[in-house]
N, C-alpha and C. Protein backbone atom coordinates (compact mmCIF):
# COMPACT_ATOMS: atom_id res chain seq x y z
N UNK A 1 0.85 -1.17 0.00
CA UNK A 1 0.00 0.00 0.00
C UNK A 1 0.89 1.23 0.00
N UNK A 2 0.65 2.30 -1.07
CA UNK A 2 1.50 3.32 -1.36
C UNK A 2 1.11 4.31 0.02
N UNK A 3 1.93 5.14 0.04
CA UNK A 3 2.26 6.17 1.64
C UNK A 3 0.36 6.97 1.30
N UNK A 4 0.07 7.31 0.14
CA UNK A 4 -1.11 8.06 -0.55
C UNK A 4 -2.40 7.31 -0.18
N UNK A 5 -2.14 6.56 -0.25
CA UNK A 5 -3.41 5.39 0.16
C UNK A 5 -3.68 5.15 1.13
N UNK A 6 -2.60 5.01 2.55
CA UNK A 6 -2.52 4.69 3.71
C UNK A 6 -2.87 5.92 4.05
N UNK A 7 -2.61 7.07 4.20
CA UNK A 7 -3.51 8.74 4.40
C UNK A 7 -4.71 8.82 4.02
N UNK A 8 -5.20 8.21 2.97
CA UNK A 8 -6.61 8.74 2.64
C UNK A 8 -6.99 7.75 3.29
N UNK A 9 -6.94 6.13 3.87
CA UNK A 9 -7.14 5.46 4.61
C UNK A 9 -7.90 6.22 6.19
N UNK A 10 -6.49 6.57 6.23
CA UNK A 10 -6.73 6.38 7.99
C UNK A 10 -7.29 7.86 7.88
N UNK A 11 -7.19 9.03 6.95
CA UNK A 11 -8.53 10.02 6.81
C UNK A 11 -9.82 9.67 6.65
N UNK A 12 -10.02 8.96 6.06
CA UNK A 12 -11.55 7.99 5.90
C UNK A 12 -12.08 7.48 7.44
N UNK A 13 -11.50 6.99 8.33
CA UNK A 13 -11.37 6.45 9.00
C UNK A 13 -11.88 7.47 10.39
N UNK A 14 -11.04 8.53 10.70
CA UNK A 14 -10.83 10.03 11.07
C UNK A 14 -11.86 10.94 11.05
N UNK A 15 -12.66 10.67 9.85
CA UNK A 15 -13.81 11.50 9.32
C UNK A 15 -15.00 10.10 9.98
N UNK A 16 -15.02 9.53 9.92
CA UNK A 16 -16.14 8.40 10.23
C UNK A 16 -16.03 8.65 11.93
N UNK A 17 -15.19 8.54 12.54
CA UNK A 17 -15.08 8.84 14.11
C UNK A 17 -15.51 9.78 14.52
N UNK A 18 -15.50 11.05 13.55
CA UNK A 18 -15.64 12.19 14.43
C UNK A 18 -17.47 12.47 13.96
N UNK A 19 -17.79 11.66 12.57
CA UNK A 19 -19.53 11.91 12.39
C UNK A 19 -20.03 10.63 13.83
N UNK A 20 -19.33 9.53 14.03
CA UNK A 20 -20.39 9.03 15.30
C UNK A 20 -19.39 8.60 16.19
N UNK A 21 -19.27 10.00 16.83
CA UNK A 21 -18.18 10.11 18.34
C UNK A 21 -18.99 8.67 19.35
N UNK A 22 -20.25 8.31 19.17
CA UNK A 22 -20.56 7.37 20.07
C UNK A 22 -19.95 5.78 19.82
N UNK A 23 -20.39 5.38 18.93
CA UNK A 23 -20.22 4.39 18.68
C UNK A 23 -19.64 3.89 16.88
N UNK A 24 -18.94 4.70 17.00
CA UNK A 24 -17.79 4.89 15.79
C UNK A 24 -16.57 3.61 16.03
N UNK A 25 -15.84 3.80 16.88
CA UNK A 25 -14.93 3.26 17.09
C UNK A 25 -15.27 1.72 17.77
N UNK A 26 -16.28 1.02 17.78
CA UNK A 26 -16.70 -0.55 18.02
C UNK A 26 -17.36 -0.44 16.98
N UNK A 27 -17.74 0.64 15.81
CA UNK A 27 -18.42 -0.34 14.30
C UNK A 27 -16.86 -0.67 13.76
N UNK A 28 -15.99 0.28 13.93
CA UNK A 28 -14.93 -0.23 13.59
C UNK A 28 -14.36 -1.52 13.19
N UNK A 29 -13.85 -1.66 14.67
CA UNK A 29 -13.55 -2.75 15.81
C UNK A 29 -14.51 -3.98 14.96
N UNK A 30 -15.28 -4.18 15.11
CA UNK A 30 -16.51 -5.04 14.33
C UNK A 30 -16.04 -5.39 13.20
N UNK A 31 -16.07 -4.33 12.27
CA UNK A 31 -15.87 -4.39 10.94
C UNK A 31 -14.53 -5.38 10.58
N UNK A 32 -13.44 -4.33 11.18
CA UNK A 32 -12.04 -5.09 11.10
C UNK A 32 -12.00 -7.04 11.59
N UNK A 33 -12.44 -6.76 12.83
CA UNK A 33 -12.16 -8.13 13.50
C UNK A 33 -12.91 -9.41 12.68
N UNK A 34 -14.02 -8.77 11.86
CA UNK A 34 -14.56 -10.24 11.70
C UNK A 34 -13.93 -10.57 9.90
N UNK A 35 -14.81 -11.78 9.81
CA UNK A 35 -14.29 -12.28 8.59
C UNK A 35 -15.36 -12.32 7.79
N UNK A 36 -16.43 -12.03 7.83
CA UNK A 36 -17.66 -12.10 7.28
C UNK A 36 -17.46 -11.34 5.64
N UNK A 37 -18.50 -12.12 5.07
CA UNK A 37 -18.53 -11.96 3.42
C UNK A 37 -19.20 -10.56 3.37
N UNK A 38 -19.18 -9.38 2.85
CA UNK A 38 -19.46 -8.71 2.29
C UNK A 38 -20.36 -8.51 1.62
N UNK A 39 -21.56 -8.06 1.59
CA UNK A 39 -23.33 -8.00 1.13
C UNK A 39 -23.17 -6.76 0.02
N UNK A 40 -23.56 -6.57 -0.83
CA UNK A 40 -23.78 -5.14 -1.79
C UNK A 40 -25.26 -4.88 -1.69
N UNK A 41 -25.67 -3.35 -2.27
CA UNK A 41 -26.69 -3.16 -1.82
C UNK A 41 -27.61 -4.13 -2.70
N UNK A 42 -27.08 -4.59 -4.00
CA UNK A 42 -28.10 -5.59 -4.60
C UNK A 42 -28.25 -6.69 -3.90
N UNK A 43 -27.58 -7.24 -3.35
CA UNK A 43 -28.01 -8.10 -2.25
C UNK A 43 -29.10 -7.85 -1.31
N UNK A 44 -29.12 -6.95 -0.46
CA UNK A 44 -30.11 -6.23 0.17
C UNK A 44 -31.56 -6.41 -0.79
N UNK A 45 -31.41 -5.87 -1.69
CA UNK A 45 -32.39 -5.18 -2.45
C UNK A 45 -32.96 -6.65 -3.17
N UNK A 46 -32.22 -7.39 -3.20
CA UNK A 46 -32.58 -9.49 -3.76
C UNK A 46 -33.50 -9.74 -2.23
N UNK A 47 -33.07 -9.45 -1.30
CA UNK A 47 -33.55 -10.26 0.18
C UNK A 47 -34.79 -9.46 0.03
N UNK A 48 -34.84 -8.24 0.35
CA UNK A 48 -36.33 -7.08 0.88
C UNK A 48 -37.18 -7.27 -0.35
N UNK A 49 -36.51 -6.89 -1.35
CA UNK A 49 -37.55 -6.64 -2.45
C UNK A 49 -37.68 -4.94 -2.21
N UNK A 50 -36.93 -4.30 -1.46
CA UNK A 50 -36.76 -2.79 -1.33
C UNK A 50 -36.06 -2.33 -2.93
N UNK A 51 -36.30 -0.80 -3.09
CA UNK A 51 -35.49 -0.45 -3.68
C UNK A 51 -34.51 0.30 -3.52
N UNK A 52 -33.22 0.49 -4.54
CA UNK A 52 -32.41 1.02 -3.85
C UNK A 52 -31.87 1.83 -3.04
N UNK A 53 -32.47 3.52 -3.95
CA UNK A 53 -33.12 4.21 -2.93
C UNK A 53 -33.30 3.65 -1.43
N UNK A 54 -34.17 2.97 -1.41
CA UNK A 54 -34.52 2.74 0.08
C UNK A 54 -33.88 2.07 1.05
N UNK A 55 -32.84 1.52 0.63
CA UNK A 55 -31.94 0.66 1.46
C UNK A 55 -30.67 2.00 1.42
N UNK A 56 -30.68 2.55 0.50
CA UNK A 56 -29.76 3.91 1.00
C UNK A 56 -30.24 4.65 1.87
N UNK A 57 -31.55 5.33 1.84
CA UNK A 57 -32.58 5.87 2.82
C UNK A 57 -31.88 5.05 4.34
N UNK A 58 -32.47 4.02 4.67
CA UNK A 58 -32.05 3.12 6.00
C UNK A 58 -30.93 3.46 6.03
N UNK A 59 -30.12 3.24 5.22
CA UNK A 59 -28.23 3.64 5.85
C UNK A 59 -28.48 5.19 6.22
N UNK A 60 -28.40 5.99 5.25
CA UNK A 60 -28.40 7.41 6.04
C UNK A 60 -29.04 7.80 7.25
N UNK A 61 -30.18 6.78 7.54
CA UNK A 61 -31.15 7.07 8.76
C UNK A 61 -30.57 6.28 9.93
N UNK A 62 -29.86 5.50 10.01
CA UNK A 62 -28.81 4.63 10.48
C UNK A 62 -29.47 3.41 11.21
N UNK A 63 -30.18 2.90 10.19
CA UNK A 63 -31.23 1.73 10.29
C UNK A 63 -30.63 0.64 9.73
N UNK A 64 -29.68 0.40 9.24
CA UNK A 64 -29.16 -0.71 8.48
C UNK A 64 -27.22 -0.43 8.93
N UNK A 65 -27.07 -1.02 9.46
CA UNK A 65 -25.56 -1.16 9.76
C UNK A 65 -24.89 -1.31 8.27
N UNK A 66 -24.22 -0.47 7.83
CA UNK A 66 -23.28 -0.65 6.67
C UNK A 66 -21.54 0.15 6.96
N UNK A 67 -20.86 -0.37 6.15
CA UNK A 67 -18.90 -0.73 6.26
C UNK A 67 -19.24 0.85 6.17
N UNK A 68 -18.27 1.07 7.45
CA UNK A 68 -17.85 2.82 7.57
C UNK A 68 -17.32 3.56 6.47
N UNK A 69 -17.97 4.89 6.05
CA UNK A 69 -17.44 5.47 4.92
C UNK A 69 -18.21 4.67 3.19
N UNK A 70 -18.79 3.84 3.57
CA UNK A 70 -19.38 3.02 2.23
C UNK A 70 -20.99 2.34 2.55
N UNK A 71 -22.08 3.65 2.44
CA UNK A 71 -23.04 2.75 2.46
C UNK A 71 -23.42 1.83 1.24
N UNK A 72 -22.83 1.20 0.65
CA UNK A 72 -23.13 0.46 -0.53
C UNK A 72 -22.52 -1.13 -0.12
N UNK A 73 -21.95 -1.57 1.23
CA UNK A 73 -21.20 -2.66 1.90
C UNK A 73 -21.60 -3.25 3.12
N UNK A 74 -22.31 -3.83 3.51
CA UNK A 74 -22.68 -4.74 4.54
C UNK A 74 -22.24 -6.19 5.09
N UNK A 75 -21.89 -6.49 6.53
CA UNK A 75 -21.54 -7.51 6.86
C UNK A 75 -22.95 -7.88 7.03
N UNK A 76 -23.26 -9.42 7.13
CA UNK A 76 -24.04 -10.22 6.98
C UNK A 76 -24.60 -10.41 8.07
N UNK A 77 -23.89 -10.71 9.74
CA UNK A 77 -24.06 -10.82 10.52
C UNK A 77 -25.46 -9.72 11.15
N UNK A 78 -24.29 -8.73 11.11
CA UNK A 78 -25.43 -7.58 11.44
C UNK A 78 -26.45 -6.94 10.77
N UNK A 79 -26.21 -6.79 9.54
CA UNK A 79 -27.46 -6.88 8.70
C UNK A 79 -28.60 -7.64 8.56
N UNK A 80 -28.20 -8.95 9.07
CA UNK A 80 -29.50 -10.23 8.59
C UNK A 80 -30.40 -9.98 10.17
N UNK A 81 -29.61 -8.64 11.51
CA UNK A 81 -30.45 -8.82 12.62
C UNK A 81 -31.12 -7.50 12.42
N UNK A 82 -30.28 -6.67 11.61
CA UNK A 82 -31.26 -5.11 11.48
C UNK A 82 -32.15 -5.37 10.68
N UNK A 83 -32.40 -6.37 9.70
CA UNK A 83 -33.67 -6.89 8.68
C UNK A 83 -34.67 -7.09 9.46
N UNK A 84 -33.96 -8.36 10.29
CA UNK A 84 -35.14 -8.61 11.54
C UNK A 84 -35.71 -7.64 12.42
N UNK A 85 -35.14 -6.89 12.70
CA UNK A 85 -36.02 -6.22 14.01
C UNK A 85 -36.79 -5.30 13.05
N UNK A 86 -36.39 -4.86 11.76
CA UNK A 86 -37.19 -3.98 11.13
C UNK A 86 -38.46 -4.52 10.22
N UNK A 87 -38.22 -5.42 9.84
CA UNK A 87 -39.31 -6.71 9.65
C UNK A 87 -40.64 -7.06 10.40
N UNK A 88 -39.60 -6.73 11.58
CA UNK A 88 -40.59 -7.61 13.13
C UNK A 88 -41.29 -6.95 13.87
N UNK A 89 -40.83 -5.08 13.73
CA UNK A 89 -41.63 -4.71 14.52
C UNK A 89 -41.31 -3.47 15.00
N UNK A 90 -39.83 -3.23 14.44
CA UNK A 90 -39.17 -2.04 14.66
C UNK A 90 -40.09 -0.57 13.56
N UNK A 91 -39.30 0.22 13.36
CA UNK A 91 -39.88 1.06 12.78
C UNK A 91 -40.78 1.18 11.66
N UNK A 92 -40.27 -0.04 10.50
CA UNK A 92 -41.43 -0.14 9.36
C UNK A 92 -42.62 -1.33 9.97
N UNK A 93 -42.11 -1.95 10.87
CA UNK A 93 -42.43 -3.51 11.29
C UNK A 93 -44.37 -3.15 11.49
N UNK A 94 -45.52 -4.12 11.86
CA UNK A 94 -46.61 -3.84 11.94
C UNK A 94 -46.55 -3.47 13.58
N UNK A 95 -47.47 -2.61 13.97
CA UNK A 95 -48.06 -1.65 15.16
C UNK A 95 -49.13 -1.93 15.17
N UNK A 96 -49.43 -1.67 16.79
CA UNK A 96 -50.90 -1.97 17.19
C UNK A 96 -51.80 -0.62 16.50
N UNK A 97 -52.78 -1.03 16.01
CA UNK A 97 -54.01 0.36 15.88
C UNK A 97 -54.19 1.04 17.58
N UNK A 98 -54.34 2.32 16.74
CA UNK A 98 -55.02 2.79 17.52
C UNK A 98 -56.35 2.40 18.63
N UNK A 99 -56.94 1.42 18.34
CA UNK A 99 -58.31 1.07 18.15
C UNK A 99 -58.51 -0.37 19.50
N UNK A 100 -56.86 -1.09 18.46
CA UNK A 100 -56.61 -1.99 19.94
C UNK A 100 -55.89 -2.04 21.11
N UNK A 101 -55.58 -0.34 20.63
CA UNK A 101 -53.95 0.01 22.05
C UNK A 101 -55.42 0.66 23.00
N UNK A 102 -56.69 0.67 22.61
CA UNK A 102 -57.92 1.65 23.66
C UNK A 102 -58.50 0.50 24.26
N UNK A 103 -58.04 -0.38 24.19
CA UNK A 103 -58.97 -1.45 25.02
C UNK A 103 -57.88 -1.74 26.17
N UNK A 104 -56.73 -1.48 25.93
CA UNK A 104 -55.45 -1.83 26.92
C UNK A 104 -55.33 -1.10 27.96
C-alpha cells in the first residue's frame, strides 16, 4: 500500500469517528475483526424486495448497519439482525391500531 493510500485510509477512517463520536470506534472494531462476506446493496435489495433508494434511505437514517465510509457494503451478521427487528416490529415492522392500544 503506497504512503497516498494509507492517508486517505486512515482520513476515511478520522472522518467516520468524528460523524459518530458514540459508537464509531466498536463499528470499527466489528468491521475489522470479523471475517464475514461482504453483502452489496443488490443483495439487500434481492432479500427485501426494497429499492435502492430505500436501502440507501435506512443507511443514512442509520437503520441498516453498513462498512464505515461506504453505504453500498454490509456484513451479513449484522445486517440479517437489522432486517429482523425492522421486519418484526421495529420502525417499518406492523403496530398496534389505535383502536386496539384503547382497550389496553
Amino acid at each position: 500500500m503506497e504512503n497516498a493510500e494509507f492517508c486517505a485510509l486512515v482520513g476515511m477512517m478520522a472522518d467516520f469517528l468524528t460523524k459518530h463520536p458514540k459508537d464509531g470506534a466498536e463499528r470499527l472494531r466489528e468491521f475489522l475483526g470479523s471475517g464475514d462476506k461482504l453483502l452489496s446493496t443488490d443483495d439487500v435489495m434481492e432479500l427485501t424486495g426494497w429499492s435502492r433508494a430505500h436501502v440507501v434511505r435506512l443507511c443514512k437514517q442509520g437503520f441498516l448497519p453498513h462498512i464505515p465510509s461506504n453505504p453500498h457494503k454490509f456484513l451479513r451478521g449484522p445486517l440479517m439482525q437489522a432486517l429482523h427487528e425492522l421486519q418484526r416490529g421495529g420502525v417499518y415492522g406492523r403496530q398496534k391500531s389505535r383502536t386496539k392500544k384503547k382497550g389496553e
